[in-house]
Protein backbone atom coordinates (compact mmCIF):
# COMPACT_ATOMS: atom_id res chain seq x y z
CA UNK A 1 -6.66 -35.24 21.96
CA UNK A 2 -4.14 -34.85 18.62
CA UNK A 3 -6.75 -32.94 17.18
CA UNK A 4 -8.00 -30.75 20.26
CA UNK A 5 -4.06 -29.96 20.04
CA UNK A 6 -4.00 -29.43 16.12
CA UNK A 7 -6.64 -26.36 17.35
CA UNK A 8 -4.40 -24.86 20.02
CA UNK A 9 -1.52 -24.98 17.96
CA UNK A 10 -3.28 -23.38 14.78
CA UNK A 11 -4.52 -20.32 17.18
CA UNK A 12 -1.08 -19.90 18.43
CA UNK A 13 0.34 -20.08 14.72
CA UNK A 14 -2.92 -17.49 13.97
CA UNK A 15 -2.05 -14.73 17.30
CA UNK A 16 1.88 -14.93 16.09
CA UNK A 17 0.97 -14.03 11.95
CA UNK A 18 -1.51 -11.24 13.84
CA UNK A 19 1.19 -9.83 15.85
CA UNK A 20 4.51 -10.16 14.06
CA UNK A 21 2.68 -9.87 10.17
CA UNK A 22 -0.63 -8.54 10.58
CA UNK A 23 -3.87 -9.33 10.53
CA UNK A 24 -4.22 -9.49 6.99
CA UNK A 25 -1.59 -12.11 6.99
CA UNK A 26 -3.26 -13.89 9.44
CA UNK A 27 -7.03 -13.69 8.10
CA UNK A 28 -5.35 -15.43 4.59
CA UNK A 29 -3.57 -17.75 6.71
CA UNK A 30 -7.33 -18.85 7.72
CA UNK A 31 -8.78 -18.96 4.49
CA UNK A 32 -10.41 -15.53 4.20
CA UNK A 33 -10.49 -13.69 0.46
CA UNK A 34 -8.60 -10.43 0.95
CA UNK A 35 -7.88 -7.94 -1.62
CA UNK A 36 -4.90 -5.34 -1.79
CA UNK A 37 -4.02 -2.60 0.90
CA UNK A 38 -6.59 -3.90 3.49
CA UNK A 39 -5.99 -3.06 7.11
CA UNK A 40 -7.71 -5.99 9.49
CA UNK A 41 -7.17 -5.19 12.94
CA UNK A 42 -9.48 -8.48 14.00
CA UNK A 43 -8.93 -11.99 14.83
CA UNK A 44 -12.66 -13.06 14.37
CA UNK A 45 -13.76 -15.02 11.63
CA UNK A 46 -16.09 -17.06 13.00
CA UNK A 47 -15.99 -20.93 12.14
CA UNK A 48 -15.87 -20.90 8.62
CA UNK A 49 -13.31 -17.71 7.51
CA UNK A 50 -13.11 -19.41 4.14
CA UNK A 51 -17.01 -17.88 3.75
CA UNK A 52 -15.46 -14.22 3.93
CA UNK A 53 -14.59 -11.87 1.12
CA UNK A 54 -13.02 -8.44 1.69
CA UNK A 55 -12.18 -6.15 -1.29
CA UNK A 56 -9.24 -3.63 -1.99
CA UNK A 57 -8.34 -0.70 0.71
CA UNK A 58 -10.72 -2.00 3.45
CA UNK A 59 -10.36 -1.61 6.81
CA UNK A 60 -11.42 -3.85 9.47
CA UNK A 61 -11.41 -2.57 13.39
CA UNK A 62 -10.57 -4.06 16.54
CA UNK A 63 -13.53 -6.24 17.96
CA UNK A 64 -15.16 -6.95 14.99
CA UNK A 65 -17.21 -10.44 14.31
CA UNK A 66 -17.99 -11.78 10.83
CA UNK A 67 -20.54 -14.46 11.50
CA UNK A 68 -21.21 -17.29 8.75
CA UNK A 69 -23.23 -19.62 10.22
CA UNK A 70 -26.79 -19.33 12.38
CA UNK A 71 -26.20 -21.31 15.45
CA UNK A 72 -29.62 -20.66 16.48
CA UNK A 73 -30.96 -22.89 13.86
CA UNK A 74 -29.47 -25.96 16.31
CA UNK A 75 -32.54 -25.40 17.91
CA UNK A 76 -34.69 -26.97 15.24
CA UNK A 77 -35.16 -30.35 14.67
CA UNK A 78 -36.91 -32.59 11.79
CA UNK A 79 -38.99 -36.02 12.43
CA UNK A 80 -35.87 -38.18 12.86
CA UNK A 81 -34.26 -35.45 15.53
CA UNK A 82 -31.45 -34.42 13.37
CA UNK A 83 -30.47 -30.68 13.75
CA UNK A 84 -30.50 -28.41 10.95
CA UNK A 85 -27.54 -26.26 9.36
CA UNK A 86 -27.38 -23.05 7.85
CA UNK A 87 -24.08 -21.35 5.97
CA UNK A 88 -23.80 -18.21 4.70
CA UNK A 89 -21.14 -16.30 2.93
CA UNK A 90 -20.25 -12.66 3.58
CA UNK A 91 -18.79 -10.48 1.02
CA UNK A 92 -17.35 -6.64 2.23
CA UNK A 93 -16.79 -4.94 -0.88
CA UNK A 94 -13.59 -2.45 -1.62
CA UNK A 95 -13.23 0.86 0.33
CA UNK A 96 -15.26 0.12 3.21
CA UNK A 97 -14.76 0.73 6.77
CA UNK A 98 -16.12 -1.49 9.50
CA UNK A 99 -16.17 0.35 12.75
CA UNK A 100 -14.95 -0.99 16.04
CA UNK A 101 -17.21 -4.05 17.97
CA UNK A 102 -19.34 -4.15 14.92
CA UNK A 103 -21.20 -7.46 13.89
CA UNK A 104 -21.50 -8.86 10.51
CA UNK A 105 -24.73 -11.24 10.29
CA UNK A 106 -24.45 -14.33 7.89
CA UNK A 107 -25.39 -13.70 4.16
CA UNK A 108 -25.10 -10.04 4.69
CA UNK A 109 -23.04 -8.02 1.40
CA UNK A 110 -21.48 -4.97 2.30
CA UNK A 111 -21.24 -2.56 -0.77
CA UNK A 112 -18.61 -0.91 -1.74
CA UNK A 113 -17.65 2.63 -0.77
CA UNK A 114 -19.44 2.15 2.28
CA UNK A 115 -18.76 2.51 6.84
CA UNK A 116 -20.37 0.43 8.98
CA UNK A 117 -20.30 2.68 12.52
CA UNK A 118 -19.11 1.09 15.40
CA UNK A 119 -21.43 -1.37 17.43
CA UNK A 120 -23.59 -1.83 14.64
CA UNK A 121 -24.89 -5.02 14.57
CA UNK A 122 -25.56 -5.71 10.43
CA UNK A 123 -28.52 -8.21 9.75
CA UNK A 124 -29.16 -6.75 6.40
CA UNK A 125 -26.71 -5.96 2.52
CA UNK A 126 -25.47 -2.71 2.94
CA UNK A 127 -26.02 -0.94 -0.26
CA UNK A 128 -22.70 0.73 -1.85
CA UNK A 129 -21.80 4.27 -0.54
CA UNK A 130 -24.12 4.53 2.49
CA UNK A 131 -23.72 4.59 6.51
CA UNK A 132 -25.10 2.45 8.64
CA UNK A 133 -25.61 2.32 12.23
CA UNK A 134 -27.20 0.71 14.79
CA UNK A 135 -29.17 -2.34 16.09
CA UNK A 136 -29.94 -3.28 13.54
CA UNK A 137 -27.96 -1.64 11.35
CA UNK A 138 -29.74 1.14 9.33
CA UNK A 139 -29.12 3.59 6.78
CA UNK A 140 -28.42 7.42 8.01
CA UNK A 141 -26.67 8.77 5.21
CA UNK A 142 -24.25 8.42 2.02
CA UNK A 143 -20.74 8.26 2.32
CA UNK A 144 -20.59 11.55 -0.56
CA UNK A 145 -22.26 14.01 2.11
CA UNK A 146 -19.92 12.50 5.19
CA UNK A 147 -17.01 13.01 2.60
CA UNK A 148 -17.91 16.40 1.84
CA UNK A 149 -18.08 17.43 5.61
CA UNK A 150 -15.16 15.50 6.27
CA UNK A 151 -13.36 17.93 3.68
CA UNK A 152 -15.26 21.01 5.01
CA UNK A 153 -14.11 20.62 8.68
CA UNK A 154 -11.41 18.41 9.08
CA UNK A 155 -7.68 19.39 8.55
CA UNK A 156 -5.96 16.83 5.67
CA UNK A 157 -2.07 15.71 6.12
CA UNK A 158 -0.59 18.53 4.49
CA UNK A 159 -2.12 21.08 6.75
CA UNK A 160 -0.41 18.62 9.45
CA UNK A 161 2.76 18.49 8.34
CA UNK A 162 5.91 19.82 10.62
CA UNK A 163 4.58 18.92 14.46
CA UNK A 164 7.50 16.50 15.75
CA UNK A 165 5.45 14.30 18.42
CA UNK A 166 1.90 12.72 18.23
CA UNK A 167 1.07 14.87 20.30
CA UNK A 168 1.41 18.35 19.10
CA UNK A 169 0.02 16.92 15.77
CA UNK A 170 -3.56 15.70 17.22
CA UNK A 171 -3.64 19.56 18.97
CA UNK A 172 -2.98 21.18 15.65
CA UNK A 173 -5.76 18.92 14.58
CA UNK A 174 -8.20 19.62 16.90
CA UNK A 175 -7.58 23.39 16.67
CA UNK A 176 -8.12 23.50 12.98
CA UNK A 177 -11.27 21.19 13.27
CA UNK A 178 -12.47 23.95 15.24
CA UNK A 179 -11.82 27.02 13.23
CA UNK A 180 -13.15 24.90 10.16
CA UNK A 181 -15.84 23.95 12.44
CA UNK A 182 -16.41 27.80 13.45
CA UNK A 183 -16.34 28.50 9.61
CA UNK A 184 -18.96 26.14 8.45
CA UNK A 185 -21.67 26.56 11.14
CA UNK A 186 -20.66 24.46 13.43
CA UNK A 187 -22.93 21.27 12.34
CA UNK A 188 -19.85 19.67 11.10
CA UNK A 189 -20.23 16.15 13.76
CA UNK A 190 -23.80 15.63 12.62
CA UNK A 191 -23.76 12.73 9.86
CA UNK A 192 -27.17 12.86 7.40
């Protein structure tokens, strides 16, 4: 009972450092590696968070799962009927975005300079400065080309600047993407 307790009152202590510090703050507070200027906008960590290293100016989205452990290997038994264990770390190196809802297998490394798209489920190391997508996760292009579009048809901060609500600034946004858009050829939300 004391310790079923010591669990509910280490996930309130975890939601509070998540909400009032942020979820860098609160990944630490569980034993994960962080590095400087991360954003972590997740709460899962799986079992063993103390497994998980994250580089410099990474960002984690909301929903995402780092997974250290196979649970499926509880399944298998040897000659005396004892279950077998399996651990894995998983390293995310610096720069790297993780997109929303996406699934970090045990073992895998994520390279630096790299995204992981949204609902990709990643069974595999990511090598540095690619995409992935998918289930499974595969490769569909380097993070230089995406860059480069990014540059060609997206509107940076500056050209942003002087709109007084949110809103006016995402419609500025979205006008310029277009004109930039118009400019280029229009392939611009194609990523290869």
């Amino acid at each position: 009972m004391l310790r079923s307790f010591g669990r509910a009152f280490g996930g309130i202590i975890g939601i509070a450092l998540f909400v009032f510090f942020g979820g860098d703050v609160a990944a630490r507070w569980k034993g994960v590696q962080i590095g400087k200027r991360c954003r972590i906008y997740t709460r899962n960590f799986g079992s063993e968070p103390f497994l998980i290293s994250i580089g410099d100016d990474t960002t984690i989205t909301s929903g995402v799962k780092i997974l250290t452990h196979d649970g499926g290997t509880s399944l298998v038994f040897n000659e005396a009927g004892l279950r077998y264990q399996r651990f894995a770390p998983v390293s995310i190196g610096s720069s790297v975005f993780v997109g929303v809802n996406a699934i970090i297998m045990p073992g895998v490394r994520v390279g630096s300079n790299a995204i992981v798209g949204a609902g990709a489920v990643v069974t595999r190391d990511v090598a540095e400065g690619t995409i992935v997508v998918g289930t499974p996760a595969r490769v569909i292009g380097s993070v230089d080309s995406y860059a480069e579009r990014v540059r060609a048809t997206c509107p940076n901060s500056q050209e942003l600047q002087g709109h007084d609500n949110y809103r006016a600034y995402v419609d500025a946004a979205l006008a310029i993407s277009e004109k930039k858009r118009r400019n280029a050829g229009g392939a611009a939300g194609q990523v290869r």
